[in-house]
Protein backbone atom coordinates (compact mmCIF):
# COMPACT_ATOMS: atom_id res chain seq x y z
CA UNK A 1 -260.33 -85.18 -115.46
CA UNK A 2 -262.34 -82.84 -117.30
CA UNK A 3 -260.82 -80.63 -119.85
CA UNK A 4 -259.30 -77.28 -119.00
CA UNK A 5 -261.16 -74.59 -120.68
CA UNK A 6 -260.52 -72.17 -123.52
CA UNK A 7 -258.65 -69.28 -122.45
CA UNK A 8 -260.82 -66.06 -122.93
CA UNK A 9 -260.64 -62.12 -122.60
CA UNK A 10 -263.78 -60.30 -121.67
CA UNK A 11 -263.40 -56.65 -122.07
CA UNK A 12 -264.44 -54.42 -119.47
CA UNK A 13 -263.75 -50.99 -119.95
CA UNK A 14 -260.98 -48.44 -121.40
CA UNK A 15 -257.80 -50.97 -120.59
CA UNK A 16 -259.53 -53.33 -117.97
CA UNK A 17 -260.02 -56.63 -119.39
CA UNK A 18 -260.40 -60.18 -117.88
CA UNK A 19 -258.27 -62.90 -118.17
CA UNK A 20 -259.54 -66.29 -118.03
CA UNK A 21 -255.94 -68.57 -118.02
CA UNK A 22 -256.35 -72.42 -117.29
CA UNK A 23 -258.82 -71.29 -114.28
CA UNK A 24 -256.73 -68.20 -113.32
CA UNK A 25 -258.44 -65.05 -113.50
CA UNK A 26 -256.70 -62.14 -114.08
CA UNK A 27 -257.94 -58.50 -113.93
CA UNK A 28 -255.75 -55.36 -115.67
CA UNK A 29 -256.40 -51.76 -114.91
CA UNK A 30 -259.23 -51.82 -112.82
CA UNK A 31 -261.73 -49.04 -114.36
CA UNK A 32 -265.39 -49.12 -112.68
CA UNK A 33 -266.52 -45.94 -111.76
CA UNK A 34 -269.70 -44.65 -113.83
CA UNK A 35 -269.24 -42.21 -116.17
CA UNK A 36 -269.33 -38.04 -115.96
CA UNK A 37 -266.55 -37.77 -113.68
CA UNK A 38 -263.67 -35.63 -114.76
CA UNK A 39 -260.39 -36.64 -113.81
CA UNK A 40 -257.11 -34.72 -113.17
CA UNK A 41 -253.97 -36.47 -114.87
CA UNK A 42 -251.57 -33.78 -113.88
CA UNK A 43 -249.75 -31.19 -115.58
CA UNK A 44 -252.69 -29.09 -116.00
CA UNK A 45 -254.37 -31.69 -117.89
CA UNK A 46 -257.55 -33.45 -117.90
CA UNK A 47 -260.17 -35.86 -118.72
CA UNK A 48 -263.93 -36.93 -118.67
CA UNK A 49 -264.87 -40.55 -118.29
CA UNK A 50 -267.55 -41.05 -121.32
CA UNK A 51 -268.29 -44.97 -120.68
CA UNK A 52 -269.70 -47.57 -118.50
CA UNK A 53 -268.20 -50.57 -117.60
CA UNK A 54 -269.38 -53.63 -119.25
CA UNK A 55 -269.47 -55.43 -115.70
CA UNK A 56 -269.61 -54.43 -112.28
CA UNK A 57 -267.28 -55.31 -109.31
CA UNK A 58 -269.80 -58.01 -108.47
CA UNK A 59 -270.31 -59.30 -111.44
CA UNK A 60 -266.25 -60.30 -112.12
CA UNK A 61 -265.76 -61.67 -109.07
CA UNK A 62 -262.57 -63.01 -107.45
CA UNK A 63 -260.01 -62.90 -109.09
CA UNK A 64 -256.25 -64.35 -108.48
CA UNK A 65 -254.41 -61.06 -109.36
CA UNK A 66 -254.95 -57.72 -111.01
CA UNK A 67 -252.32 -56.55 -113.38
CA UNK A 68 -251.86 -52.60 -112.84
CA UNK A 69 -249.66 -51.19 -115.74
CA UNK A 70 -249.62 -48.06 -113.54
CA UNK A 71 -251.62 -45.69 -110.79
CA UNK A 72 -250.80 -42.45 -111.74
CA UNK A 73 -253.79 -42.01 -114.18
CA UNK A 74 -257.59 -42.95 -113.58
CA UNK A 75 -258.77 -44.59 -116.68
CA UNK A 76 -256.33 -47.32 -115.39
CA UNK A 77 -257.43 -47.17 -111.85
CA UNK A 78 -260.01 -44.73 -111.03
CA UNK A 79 -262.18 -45.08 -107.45
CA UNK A 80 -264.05 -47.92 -107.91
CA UNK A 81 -260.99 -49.53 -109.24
CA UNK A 82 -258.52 -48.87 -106.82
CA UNK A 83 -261.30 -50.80 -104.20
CA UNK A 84 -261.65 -53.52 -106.24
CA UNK A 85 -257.67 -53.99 -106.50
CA UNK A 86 -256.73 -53.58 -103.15
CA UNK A 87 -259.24 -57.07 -101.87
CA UNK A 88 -257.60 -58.98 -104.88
CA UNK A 89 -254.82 -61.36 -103.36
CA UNK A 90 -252.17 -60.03 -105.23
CA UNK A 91 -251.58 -56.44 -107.40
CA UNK A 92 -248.45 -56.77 -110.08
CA UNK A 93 -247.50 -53.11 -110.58
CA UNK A 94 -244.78 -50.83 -110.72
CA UNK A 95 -242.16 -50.54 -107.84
CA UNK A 96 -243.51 -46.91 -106.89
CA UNK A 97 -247.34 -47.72 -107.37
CA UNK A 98 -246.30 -50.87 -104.93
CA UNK A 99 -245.35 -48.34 -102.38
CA UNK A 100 -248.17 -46.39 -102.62
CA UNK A 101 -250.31 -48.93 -102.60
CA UNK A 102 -248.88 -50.48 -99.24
CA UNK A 103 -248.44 -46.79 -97.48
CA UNK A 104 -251.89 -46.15 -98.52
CA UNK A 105 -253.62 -49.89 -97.11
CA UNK A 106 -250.96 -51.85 -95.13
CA UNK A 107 -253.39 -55.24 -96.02
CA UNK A 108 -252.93 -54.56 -99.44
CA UNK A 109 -250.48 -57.13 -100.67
CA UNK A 110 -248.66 -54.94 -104.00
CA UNK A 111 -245.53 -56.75 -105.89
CA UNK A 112 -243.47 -53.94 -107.35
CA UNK A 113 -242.03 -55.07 -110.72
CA UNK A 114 -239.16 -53.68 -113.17
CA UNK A 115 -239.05 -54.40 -116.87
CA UNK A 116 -237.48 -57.63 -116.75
CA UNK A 117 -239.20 -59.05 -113.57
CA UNK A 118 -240.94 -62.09 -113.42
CA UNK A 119 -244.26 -63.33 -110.99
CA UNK A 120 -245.47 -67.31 -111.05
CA UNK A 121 -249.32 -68.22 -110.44
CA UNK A 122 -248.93 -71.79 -109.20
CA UNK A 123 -250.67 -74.54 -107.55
CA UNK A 124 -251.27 -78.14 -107.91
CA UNK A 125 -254.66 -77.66 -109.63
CA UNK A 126 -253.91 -75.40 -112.57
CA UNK A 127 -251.16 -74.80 -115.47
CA UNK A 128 -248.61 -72.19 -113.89
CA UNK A 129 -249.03 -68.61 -115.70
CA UNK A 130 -245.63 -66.97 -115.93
CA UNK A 131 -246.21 -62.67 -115.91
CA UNK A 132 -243.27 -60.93 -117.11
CA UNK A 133 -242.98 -57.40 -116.39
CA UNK A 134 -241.62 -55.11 -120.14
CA UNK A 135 -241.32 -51.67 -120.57
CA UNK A 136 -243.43 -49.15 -121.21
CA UNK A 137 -243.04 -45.33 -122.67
CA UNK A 138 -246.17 -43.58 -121.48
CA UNK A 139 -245.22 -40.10 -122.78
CA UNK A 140 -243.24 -39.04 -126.10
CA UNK A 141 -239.87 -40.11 -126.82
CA UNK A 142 -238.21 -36.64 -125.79
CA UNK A 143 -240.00 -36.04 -122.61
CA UNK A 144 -238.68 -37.08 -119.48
CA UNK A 145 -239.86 -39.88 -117.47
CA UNK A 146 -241.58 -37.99 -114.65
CA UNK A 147 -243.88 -35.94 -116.64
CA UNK A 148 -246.18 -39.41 -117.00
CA UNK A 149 -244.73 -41.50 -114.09
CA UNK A 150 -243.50 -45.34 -114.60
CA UNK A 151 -245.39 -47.60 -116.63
CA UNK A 152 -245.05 -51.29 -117.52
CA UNK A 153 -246.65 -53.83 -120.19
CA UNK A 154 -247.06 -57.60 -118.98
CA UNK A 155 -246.31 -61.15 -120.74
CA UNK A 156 -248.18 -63.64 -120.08
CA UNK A 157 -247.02 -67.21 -120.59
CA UNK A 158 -248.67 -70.72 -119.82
CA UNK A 159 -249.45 -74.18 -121.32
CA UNK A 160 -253.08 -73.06 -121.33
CA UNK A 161 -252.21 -70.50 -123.99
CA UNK A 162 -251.91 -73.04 -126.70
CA UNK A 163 -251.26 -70.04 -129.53
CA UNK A 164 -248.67 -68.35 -127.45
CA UNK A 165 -247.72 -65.74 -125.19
CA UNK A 166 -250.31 -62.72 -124.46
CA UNK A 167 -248.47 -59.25 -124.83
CA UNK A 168 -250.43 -56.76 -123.08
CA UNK A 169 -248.36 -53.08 -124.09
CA UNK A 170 -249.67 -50.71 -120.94
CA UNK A 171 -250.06 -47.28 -122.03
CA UNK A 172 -246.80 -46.41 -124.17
CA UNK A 173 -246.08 -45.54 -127.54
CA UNK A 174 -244.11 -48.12 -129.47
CA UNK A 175 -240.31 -48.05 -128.99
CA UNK A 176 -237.62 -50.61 -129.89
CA UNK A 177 -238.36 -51.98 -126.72
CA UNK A 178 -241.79 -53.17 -127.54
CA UNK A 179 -240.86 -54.74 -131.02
CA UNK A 180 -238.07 -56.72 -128.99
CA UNK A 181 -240.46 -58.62 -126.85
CA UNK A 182 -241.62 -60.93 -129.73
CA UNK A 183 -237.35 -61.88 -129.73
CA UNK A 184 -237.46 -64.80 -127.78
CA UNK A 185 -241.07 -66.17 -127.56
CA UNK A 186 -244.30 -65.88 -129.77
CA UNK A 187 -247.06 -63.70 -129.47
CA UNK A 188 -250.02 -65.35 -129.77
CA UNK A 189 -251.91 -62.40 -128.63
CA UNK A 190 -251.31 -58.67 -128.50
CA UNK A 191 -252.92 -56.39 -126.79
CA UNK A 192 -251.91 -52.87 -127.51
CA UNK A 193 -252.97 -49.92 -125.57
CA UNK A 194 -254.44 -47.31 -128.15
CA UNK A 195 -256.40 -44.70 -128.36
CA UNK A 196 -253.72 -42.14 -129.50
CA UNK A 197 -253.94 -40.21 -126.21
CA UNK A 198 -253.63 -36.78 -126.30
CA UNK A 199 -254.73 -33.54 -124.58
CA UNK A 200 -254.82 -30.43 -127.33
CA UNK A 201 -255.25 -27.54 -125.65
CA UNK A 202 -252.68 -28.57 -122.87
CA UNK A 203 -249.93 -30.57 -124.97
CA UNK A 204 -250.44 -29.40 -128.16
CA UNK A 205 -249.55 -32.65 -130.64
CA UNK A 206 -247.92 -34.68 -127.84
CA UNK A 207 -249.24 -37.94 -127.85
CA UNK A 208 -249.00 -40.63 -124.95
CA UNK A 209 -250.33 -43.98 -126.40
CA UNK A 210 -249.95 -45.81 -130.17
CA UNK A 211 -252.33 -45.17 -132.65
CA UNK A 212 -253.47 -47.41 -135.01
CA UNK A 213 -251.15 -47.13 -137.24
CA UNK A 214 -248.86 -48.10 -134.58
CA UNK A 215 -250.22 -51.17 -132.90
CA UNK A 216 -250.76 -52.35 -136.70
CA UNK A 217 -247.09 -51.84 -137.35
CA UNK A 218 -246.22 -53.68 -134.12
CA UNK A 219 -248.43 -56.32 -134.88
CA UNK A 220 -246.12 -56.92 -137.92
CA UNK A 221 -242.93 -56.17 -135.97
CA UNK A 222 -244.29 -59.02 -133.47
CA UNK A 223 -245.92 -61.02 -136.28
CA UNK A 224 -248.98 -61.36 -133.86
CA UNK A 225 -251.88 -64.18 -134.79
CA UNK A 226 -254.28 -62.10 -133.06
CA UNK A 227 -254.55 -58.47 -131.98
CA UNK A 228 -257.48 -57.07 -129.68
CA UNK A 229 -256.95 -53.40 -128.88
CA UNK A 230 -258.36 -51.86 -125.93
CA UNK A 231 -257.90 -48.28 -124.30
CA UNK A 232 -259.71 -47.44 -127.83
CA UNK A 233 -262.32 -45.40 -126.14
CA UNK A 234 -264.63 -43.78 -123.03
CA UNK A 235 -262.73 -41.26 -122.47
CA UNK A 236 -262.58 -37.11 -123.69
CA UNK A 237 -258.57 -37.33 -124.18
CA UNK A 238 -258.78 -40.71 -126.32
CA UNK A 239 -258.89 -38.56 -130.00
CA UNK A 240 -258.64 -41.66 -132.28
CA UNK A 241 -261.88 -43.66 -133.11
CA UNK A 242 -261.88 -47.51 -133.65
CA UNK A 243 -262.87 -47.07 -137.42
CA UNK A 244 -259.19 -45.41 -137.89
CA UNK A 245 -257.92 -48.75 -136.05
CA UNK A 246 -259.62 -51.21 -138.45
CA UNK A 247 -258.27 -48.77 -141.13
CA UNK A 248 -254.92 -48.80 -140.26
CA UNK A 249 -254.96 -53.02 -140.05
CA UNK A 250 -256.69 -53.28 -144.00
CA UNK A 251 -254.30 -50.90 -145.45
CA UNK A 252 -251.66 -53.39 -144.51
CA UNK A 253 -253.30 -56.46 -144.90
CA UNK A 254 -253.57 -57.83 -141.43
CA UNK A 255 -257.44 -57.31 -140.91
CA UNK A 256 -257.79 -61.31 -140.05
CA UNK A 257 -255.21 -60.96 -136.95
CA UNK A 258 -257.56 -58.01 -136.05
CA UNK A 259 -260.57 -58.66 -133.21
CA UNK A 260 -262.20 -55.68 -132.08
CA UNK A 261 -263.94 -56.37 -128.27
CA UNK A 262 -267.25 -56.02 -128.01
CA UNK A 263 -267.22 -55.12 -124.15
CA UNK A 264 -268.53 -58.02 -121.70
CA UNK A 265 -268.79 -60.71 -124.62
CA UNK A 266 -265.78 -63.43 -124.16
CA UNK A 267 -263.03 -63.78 -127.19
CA UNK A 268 -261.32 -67.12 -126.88
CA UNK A 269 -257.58 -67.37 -127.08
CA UNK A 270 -257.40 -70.03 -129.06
CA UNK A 271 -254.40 -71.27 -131.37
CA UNK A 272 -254.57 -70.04 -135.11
């Protein structure tokens, strides 16, 4: 038997990165339109798409499922996206984004998820990946829910992840509910959502993802071997650079846990 390889992400673009787990390929927040379109998010607010993706529909391929932390927003699913998700076998994704997903394309096959629910990958030919569905606070911590919809982070557990679980956040600031998921398994990987989302002239100072200085702190509230942000950049309402990120990580010492993508180049998952 030959041996199974490396696990691997390969960032995409904004939060769409691919998953290579013990020959299960998994895609998150599908993001492949071409840049220059602006995008309505609601509320009066709204936002240009500034990058490219780092690989087209084509050149990802199948994949086994995509993991949609929400639909509400386009630089998690925008156009090109949303096509791309609904031919994948299986969406994970929010109980209302599973309904609009199967009112909108009765093929699509969408399995709504709660913080708390769980989703097996299984055959007889690979490792089974376990995807845990964990909450998510996409807006700030006095704002009601349905001024940024639902929203939901994934864990992802498997023998093929040899250095532990993957922790991907979803869009959310950082809560007690994020530092609990490190409670009762280790993170080998986390994979915050940043960015430090924002829309000025709308919202004033409200912010609707963690900045740097937030994933860093989670990182240590976790005690995460390895953190790769994404959702860093490539768009207008994304207002913190990736220089503040790698800032935030060497005031407190963690710069080794700290691996910035370079989008369409493969980071193993390795242990240690």
């Amino acid at each position: 038997m030959e041996p199974m390889p490396a696990p691997t992400l390969t960032h995409i673009d904004t939060a769409c990165v691919l998953l290579e787990i013990g020959g299960w390929r998994l895609l998150t927040d599908p993001t492949l339109d071409a840049p220059g379109q602006t995008y309505r998010f609601g509320w009066g607010t709204s936002s240009v798409k500034l990058s490219s993706p780092a690989l087209s529909a084509h050149q990802i391929g199948a994949v086994d499922a995509v993991l949609l932390s929400h639909d509400q927003h386009a630089d998690n699913l925008d156009t090109a996206g949303r096509a791309f998700a609904l031919e994948a076998p299986i969406i994970l994704t929010t109980i209302p984004a599973a309904r609009r997903i199967a009112a909108a394309d009765d093929e699509a096959l969408a399995f709504g998820m709660a913080s708390g629910d769980s989703y097996a990958l299984s055959d007889n030919r690979r490792p089974d990946v376990l995807i845990t569905a964990v909450a998510a606070r996409h807006r700030p911590a006095h704002w009601p829910e349905f001024t940024s919809g639902p929203v939901i982070g994934f864990v992802i557990e498997s023998d093929a992840l040899p250095g532990g679980a993957v922790y991907l956040t979803g869009d959310t600031i950082v809560t007690d509910d994020q530092r609990r998921v490190g409670n009762d398994r280790i993170i080998g990987t986390l994979i915050p959502h940043v960015g430090t989302a924002g829309f000025p002239k709308t919202t004033r100072k409200a912010r609707f993802t963690m900045s740097g200085v937030d994933a860093a702190e989670l990182a240590l509230s976790l005690d995460a071997a390895r953190v790769i942000p994404i959702h860093t950049e490539g768009w207008s309402h994304l207002l913190e650079r990736p220089e503040a990120i790698a800032a935030a990580f060497g005031e407190r010492g963690i710069s080794r846990r700290l691996v910035m993508p370079e989008p369409g180049r493969p980071i193993p998952l390795t242990a240690g």
